[in-house]
C-alpha atoms as a PDB file:
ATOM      1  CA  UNK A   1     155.805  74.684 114.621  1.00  0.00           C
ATOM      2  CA  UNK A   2     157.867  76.520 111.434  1.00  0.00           C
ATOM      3  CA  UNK A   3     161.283  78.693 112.020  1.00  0.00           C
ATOM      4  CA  UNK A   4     159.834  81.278 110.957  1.00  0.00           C
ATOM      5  CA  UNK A   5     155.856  81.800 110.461  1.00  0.00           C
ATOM      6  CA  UNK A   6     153.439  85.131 109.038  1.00  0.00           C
ATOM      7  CA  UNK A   7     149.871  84.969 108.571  1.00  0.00           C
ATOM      8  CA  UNK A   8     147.696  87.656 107.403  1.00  0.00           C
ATOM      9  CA  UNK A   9     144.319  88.100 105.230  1.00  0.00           C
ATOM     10  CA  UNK A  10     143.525  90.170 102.109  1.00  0.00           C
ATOM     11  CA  UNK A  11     140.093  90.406 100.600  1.00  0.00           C
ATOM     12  CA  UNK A  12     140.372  88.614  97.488  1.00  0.00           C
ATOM     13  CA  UNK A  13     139.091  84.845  96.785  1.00  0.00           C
ATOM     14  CA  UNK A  14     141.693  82.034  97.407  1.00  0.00           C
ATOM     15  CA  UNK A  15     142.303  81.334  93.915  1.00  0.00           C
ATOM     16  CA  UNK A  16     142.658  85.090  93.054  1.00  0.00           C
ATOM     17  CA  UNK A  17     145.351  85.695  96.257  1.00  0.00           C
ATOM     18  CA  UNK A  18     147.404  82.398  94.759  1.00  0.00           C
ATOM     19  CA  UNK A  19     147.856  84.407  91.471  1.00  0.00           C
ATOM     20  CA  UNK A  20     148.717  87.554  92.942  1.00  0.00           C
ATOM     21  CA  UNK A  21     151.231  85.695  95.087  1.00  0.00           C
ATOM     22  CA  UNK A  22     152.229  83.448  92.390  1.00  0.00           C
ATOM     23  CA  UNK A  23     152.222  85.188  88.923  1.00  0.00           C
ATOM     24  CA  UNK A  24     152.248  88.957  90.189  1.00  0.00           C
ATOM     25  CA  UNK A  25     155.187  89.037  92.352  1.00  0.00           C
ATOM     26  CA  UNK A  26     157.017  90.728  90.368  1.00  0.00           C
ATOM     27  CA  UNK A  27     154.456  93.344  90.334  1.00  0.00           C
ATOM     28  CA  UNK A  28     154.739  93.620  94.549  1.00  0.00           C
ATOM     29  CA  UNK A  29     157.767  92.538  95.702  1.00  0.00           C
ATOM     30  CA  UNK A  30     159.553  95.018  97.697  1.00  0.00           C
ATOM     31  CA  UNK A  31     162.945  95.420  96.540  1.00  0.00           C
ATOM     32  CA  UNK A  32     164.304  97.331  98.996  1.00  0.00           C
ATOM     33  CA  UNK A  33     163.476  97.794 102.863  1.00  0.00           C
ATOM     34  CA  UNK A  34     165.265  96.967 106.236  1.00  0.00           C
ATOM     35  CA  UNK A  35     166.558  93.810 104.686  1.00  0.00           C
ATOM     36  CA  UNK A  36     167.827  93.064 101.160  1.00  0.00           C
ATOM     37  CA  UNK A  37     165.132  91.985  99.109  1.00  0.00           C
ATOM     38  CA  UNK A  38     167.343  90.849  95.862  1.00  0.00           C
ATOM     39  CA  UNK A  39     169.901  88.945  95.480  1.00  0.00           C
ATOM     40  CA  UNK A  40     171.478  91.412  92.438  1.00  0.00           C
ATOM     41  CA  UNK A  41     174.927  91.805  92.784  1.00  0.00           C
ATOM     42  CA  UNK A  42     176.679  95.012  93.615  1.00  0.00           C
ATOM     43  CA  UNK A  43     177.294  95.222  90.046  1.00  0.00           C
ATOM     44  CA  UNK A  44     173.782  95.894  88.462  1.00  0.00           C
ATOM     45  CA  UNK A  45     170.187  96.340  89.464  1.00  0.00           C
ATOM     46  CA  UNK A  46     167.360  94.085  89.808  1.00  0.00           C
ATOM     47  CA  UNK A  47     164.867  93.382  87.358  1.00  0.00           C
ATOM     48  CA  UNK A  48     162.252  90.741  87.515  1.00  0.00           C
ATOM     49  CA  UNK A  49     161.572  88.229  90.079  1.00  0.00           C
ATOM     50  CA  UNK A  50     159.620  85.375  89.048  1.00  0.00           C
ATOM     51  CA  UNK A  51     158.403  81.569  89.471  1.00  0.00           C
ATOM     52  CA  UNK A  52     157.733  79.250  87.032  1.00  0.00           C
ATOM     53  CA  UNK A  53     154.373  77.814  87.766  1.00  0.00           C
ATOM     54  CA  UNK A  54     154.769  74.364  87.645  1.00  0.00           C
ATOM     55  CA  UNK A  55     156.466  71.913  89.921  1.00  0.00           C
ATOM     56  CA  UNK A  56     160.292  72.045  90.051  1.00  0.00           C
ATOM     57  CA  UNK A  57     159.992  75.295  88.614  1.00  0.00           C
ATOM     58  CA  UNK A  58     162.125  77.649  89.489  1.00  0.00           C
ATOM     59  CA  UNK A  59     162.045  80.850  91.615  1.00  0.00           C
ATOM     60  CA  UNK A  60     164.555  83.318  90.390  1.00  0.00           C
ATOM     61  CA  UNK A  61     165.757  86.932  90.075  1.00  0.00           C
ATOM     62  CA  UNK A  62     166.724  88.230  86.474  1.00  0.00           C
ATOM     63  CA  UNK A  63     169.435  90.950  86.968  1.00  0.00           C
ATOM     64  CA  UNK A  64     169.708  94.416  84.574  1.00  0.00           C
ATOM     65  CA  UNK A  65     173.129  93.024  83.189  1.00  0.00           C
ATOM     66  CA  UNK A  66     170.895  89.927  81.870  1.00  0.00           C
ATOM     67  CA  UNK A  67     172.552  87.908  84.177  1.00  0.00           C
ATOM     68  CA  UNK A  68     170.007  85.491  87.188  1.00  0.00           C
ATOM     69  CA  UNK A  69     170.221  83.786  90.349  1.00  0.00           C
ATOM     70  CA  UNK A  70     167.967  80.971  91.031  1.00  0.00           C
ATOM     71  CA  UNK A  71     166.548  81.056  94.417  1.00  0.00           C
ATOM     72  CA  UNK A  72     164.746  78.049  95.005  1.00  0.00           C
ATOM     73  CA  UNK A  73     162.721  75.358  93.112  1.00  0.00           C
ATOM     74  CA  UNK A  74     158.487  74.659  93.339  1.00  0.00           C
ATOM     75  CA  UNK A  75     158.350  71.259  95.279  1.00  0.00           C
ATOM     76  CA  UNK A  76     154.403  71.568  95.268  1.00  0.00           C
ATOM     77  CA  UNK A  77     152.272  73.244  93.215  1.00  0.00           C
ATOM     78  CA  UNK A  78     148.498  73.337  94.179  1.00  0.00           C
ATOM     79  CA  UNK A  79     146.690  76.246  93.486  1.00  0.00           C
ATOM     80  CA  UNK A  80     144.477  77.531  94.891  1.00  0.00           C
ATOM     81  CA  UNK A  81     145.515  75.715  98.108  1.00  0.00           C
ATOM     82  CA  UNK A  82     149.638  75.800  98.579  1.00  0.00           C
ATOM     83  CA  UNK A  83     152.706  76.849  97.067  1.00  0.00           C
ATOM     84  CA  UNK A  84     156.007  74.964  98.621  1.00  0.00           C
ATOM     85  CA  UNK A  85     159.512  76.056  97.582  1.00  0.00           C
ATOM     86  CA  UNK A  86     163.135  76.251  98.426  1.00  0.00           C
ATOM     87  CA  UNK A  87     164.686  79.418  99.201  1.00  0.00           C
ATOM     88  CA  UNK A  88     168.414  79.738  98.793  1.00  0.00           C
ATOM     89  CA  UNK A  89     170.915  82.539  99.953  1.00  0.00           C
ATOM     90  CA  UNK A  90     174.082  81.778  97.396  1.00  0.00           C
ATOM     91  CA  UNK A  91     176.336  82.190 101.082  1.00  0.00           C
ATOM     92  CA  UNK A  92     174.518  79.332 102.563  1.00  0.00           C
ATOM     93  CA  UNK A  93     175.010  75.611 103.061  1.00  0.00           C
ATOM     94  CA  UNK A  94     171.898  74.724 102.306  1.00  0.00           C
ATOM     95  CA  UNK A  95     167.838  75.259 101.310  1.00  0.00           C
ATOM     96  CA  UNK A  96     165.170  76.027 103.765  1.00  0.00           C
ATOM     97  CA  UNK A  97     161.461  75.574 102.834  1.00  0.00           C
ATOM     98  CA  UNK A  98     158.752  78.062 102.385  1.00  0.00           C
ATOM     99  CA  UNK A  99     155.638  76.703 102.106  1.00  0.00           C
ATOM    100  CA  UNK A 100     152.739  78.965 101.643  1.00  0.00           C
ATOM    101  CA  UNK A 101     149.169  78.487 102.027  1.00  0.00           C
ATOM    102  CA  UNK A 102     145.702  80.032 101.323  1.00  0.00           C
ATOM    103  CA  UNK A 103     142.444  79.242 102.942  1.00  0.00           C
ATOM    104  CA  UNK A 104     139.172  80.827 101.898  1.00  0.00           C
ATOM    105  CA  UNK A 105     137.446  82.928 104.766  1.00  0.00           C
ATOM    106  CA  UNK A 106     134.637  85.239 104.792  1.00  0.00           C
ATOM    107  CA  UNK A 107     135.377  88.228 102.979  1.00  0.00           C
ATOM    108  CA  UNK A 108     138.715  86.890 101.499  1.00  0.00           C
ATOM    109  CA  UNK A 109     141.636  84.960 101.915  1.00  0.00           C
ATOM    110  CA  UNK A 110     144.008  83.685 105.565  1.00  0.00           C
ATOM    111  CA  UNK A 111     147.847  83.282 104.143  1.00  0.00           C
ATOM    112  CA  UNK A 112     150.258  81.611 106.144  1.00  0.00           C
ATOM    113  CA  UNK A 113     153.916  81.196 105.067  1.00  0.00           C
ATOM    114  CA  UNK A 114     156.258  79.228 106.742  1.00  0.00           C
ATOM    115  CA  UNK A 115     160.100  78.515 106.639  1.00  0.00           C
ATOM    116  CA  UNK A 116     161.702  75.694 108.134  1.00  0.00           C
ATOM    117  CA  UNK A 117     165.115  74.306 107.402  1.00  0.00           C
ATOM    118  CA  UNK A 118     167.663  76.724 108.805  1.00  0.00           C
ATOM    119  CA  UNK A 119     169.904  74.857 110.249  1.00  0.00           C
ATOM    120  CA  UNK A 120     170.254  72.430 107.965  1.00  0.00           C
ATOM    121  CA  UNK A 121     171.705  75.621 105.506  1.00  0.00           C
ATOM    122  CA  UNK A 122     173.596  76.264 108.039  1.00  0.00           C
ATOM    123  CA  UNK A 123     172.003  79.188 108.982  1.00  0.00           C
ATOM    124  CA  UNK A 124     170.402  78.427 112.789  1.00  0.00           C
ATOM    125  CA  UNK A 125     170.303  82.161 114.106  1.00  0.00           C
ATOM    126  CA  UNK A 126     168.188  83.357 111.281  1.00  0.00           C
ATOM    127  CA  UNK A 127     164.341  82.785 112.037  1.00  0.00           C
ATOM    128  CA  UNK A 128     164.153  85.506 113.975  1.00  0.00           C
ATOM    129  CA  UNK A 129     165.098  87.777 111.277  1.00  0.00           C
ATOM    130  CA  UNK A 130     163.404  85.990 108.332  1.00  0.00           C
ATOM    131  CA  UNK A 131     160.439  86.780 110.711  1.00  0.00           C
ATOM    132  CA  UNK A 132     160.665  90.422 109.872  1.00  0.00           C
ATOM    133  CA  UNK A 133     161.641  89.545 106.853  1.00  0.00           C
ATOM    134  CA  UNK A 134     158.714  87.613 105.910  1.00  0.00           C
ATOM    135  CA  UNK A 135     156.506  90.132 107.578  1.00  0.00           C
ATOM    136  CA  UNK A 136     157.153  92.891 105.634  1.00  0.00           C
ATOM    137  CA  UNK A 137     156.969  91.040 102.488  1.00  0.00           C
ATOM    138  CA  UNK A 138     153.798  90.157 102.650  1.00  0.00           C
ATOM    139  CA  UNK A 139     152.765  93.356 104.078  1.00  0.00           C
ATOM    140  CA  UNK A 140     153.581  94.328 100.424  1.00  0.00           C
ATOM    141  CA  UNK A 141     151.434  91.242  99.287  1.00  0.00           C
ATOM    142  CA  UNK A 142     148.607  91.965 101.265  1.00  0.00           C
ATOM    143  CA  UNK A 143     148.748  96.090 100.294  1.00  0.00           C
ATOM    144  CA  UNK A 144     148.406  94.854  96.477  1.00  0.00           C
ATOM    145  CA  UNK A 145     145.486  92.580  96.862  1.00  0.00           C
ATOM    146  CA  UNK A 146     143.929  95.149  99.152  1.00  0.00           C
ATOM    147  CA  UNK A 147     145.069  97.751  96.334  1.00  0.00           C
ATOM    148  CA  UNK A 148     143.184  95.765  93.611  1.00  0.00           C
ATOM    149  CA  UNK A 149     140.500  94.263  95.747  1.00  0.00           C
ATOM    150  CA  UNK A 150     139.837  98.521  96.235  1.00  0.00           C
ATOM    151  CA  UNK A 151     140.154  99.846  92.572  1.00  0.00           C
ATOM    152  CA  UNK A 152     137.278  96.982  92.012  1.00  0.00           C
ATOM    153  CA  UNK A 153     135.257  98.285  94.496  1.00  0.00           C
ATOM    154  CA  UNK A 154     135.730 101.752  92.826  1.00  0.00           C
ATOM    155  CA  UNK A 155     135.043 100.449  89.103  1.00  0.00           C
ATOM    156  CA  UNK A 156     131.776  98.755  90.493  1.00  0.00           C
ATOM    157  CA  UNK A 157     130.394 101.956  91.739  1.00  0.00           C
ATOM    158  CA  UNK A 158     130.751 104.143  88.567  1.00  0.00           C
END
């Protein structure tokens, strides 16, 4: 069982929730809530967050000031299936791994993410807290595929 595990559903097709999470997360990301959601330093504001799709791509955040902080790398690529990567706080010892998955249901689309690894970064009292974490991010992932999944339904009618 992961450190850390969220699961949820939005009603868009597997391969259309893996671009949304993949390519569009810049577009929902929360920046802001109970926990930091940016690694920008007190200096300047965030700007784009952002994976390279490939594997060993990178996951990073591009600052106002120009400046970025890689957060982790791809270590598996397979849409529409799974998206594995590391995830990196600059304070810790180590990476943990988030590995994210998408399974067609009817009407949609089950995500799980999972994070494992946190005491190997030295970081063995966080799960409980990258639980919240984790589940308010992809509340914000699931409110923008319901969002667009909606403004379809709209566009169909008229």
């Amino acid at each position: 069982m992961a450190e850390s595990s969220v699961q949820g559903f939005v009603p868009l097709p597997p391969a259309e929730a893996f671009d949304v999470f993949a390519n569009q997360i810049d577009v929902w990301w929360p920046r802001q809530g109970v926990f930091p959601y940016s690694f920008a330093p007190k200096t300047t504001r965030p700007l784009h967050i952002r994976f390279e799709a490939e594997e060993n791509g990178r996951l990073y955040e591009t600052f106002l000031d120009e400046s970025e902080y890689v957060i982790g790398r791809i270590t598996k690529w397979d849409p529409p299936h799974s998206l594995v990567h590391t995830w990196r706080d600059p304070t810790w010892e180590g990476d943990t791994t988030v590995t994210v998955t998408f399974t067609a249901v009817i009407g949609g689309t089950q995500f799980v993410v999972e994070q494992d690894g946190f005491a190997a970064a030295g970081q063995p009292d966080l799960p409980p807290y990258y639980d919240i974490g984790n589940r308010q991010t992809m509340a914000a992932f699931a409110a923008h595929c319901t969002a667009i999944h909606e403004l379809r339904q709209l566009q169909n009618q008229g």
